[in-house]
C-alpha atoms as a PDB file:
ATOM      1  CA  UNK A   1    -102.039  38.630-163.422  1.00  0.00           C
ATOM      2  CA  UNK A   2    -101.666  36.766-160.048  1.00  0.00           C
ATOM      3  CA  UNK A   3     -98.689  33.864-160.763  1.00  0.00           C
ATOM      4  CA  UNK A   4     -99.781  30.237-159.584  1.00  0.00           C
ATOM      5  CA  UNK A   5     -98.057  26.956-159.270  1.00  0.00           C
ATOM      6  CA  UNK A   6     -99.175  23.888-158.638  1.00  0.00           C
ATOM      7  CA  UNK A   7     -97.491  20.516-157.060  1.00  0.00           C
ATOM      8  CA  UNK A   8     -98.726  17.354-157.331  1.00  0.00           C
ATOM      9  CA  UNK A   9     -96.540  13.820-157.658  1.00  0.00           C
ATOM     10  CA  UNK A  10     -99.592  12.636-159.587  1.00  0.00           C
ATOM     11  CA  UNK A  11     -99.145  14.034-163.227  1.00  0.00           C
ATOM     12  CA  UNK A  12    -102.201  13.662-164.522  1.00  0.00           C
ATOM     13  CA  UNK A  13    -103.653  15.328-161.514  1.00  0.00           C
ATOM     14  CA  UNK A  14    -100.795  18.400-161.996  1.00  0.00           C
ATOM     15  CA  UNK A  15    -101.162  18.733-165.652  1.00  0.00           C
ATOM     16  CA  UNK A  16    -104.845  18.776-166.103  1.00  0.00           C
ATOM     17  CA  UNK A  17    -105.127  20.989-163.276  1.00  0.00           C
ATOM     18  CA  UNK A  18    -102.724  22.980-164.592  1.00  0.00           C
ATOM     19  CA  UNK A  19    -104.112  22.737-168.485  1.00  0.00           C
ATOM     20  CA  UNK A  20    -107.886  22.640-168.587  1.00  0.00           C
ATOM     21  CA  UNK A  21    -109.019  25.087-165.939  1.00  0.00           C
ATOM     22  CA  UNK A  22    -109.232  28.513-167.328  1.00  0.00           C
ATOM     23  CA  UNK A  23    -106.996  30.216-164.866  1.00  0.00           C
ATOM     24  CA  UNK A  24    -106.153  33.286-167.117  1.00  0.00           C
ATOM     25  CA  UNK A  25    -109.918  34.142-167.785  1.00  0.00           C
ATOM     26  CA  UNK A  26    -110.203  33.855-163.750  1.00  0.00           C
ATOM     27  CA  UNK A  27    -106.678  36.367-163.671  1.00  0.00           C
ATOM     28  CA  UNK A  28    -103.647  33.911-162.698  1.00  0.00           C
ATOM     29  CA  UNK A  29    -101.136  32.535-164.722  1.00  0.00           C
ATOM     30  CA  UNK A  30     -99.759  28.933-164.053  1.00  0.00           C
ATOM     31  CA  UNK A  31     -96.123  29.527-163.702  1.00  0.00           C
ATOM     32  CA  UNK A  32     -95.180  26.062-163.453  1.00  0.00           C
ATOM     33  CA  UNK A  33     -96.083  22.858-161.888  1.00  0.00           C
ATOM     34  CA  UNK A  34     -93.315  20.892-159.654  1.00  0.00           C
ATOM     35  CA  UNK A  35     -94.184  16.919-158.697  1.00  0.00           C
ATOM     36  CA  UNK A  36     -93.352  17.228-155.216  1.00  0.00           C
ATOM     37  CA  UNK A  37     -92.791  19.938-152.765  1.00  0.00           C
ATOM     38  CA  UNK A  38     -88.387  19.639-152.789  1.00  0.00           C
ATOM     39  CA  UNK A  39     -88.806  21.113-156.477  1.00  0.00           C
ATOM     40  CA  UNK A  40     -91.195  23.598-155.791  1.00  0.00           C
ATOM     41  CA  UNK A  41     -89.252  24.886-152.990  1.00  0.00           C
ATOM     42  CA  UNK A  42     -86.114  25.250-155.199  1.00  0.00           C
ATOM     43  CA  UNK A  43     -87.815  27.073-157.471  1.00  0.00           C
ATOM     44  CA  UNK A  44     -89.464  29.625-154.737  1.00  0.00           C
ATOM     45  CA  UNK A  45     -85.666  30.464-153.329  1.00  0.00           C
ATOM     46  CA  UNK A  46     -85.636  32.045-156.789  1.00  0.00           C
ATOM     47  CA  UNK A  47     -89.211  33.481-157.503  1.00  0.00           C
ATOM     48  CA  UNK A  48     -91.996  34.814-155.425  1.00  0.00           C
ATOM     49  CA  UNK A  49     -95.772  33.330-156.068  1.00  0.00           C
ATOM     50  CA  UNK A  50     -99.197  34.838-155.232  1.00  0.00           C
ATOM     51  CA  UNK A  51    -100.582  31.334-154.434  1.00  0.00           C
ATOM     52  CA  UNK A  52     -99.678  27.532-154.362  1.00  0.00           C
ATOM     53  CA  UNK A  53    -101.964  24.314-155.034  1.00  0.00           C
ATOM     54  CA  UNK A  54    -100.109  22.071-153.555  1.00  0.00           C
ATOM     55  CA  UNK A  55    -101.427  17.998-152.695  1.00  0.00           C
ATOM     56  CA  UNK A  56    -100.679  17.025-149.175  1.00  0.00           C
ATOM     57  CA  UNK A  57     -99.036  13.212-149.532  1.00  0.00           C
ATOM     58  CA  UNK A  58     -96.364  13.313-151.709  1.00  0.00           C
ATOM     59  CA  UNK A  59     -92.477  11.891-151.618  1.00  0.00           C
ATOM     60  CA  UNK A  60     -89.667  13.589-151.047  1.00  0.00           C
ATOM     61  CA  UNK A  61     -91.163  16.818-149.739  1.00  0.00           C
ATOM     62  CA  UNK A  62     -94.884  16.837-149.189  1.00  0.00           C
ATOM     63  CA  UNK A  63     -97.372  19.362-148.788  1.00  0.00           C
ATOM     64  CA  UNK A  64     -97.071  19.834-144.761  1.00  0.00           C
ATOM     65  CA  UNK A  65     -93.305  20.202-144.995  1.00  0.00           C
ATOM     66  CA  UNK A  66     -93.808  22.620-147.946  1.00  0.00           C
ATOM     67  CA  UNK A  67     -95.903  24.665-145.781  1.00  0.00           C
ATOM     68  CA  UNK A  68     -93.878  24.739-142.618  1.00  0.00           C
ATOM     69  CA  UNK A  69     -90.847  25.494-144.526  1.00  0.00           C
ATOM     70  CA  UNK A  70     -92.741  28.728-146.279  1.00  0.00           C
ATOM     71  CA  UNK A  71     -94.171  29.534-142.461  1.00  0.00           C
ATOM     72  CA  UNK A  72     -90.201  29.401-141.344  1.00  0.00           C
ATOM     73  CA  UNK A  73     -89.770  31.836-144.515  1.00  0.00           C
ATOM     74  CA  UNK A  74     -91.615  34.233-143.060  1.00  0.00           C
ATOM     75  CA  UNK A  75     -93.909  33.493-146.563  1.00  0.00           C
ATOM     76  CA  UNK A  76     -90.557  35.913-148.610  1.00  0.00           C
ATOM     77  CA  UNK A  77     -91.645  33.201-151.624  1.00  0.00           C
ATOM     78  CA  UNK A  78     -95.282  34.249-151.877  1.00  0.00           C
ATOM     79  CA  UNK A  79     -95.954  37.960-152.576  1.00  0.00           C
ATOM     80  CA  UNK A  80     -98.013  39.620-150.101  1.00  0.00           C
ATOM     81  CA  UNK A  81     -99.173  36.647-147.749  1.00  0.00           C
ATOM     82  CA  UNK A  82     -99.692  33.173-147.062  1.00  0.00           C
ATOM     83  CA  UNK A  83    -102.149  32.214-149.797  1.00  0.00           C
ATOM     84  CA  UNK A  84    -101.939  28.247-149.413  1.00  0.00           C
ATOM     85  CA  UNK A  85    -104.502  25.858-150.711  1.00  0.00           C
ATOM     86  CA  UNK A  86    -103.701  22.054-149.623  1.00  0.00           C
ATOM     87  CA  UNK A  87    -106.544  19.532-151.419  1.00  0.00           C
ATOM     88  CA  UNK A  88    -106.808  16.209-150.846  1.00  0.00           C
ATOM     89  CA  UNK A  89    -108.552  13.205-150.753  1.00  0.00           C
ATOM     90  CA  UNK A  90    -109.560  11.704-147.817  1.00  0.00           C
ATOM     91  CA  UNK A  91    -106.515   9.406-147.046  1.00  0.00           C
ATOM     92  CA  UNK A  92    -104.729  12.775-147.171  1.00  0.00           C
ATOM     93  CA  UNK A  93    -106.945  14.297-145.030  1.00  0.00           C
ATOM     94  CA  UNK A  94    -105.902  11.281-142.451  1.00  0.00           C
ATOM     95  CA  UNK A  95    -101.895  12.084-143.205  1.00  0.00           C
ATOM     96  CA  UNK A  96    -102.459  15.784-142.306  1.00  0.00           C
ATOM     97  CA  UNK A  97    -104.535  15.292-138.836  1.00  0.00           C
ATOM     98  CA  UNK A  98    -102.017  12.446-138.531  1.00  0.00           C
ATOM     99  CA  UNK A  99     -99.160  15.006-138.960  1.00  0.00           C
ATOM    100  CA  UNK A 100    -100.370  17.719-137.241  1.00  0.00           C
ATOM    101  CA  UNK A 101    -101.194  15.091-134.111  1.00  0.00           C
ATOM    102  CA  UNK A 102     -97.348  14.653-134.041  1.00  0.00           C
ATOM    103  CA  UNK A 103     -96.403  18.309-134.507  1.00  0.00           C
ATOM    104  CA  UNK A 104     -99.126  19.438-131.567  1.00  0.00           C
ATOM    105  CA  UNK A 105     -97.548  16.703-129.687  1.00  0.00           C
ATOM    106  CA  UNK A 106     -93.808  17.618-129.959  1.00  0.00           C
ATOM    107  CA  UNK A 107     -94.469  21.332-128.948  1.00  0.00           C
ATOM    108  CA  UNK A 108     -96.036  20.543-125.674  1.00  0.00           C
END
């Protein structure tokens, strides 16, 4: 079985996500689900994953930082790559062009 988790702040979005898709039929197991990305991270210091669902605009920690920080990881928290799936609506679509405008920008 390939482990899962899933982060959303919304947790109606997270659970039913999480509850009504048949992910063991399909081979994963959900793991857990976290409500931002600070939580999730925490909890990848400790275990490895072989993907993430993550939403892009949440507080504390969202789905950009979550990714960076697993890129600066050298991916160590997800077991054997850098499977990362970041859906969104489109006002999160806007927040990551917006975000990755200002991270294009500050490398030049």
């Amino acid at each position: 079985m390939y482990r899962l988790i899933i982060i959303d702040d919304d947790a109606g979005t997270s659970n039913n996500l999480g509850n009504y898709f048949p992910w063991e039929e399909h081979g994963f197991q959900v793991m857990e689900k976290f409500y931002d990305g600070y939580t999730a991270c925490e909890y990848l210091k400790k275990h490895t994953v072989d993907l993430i669902i993550s939403d892009i605009k949440m507080p504390v920690m969202d789905g950009i930082e979550l990714a960076k920080w697993l890129y600066e990881q050298g991916s160590k928290p997800l077991h054997g790559g850098d499977p990362v799936c970041l859906p969104g609506r489109c006002a999160a679509w806007q927040h990551f062009c917006e975000r990755i405008s200002v991270a294009l920008l500050s490398a030049a």
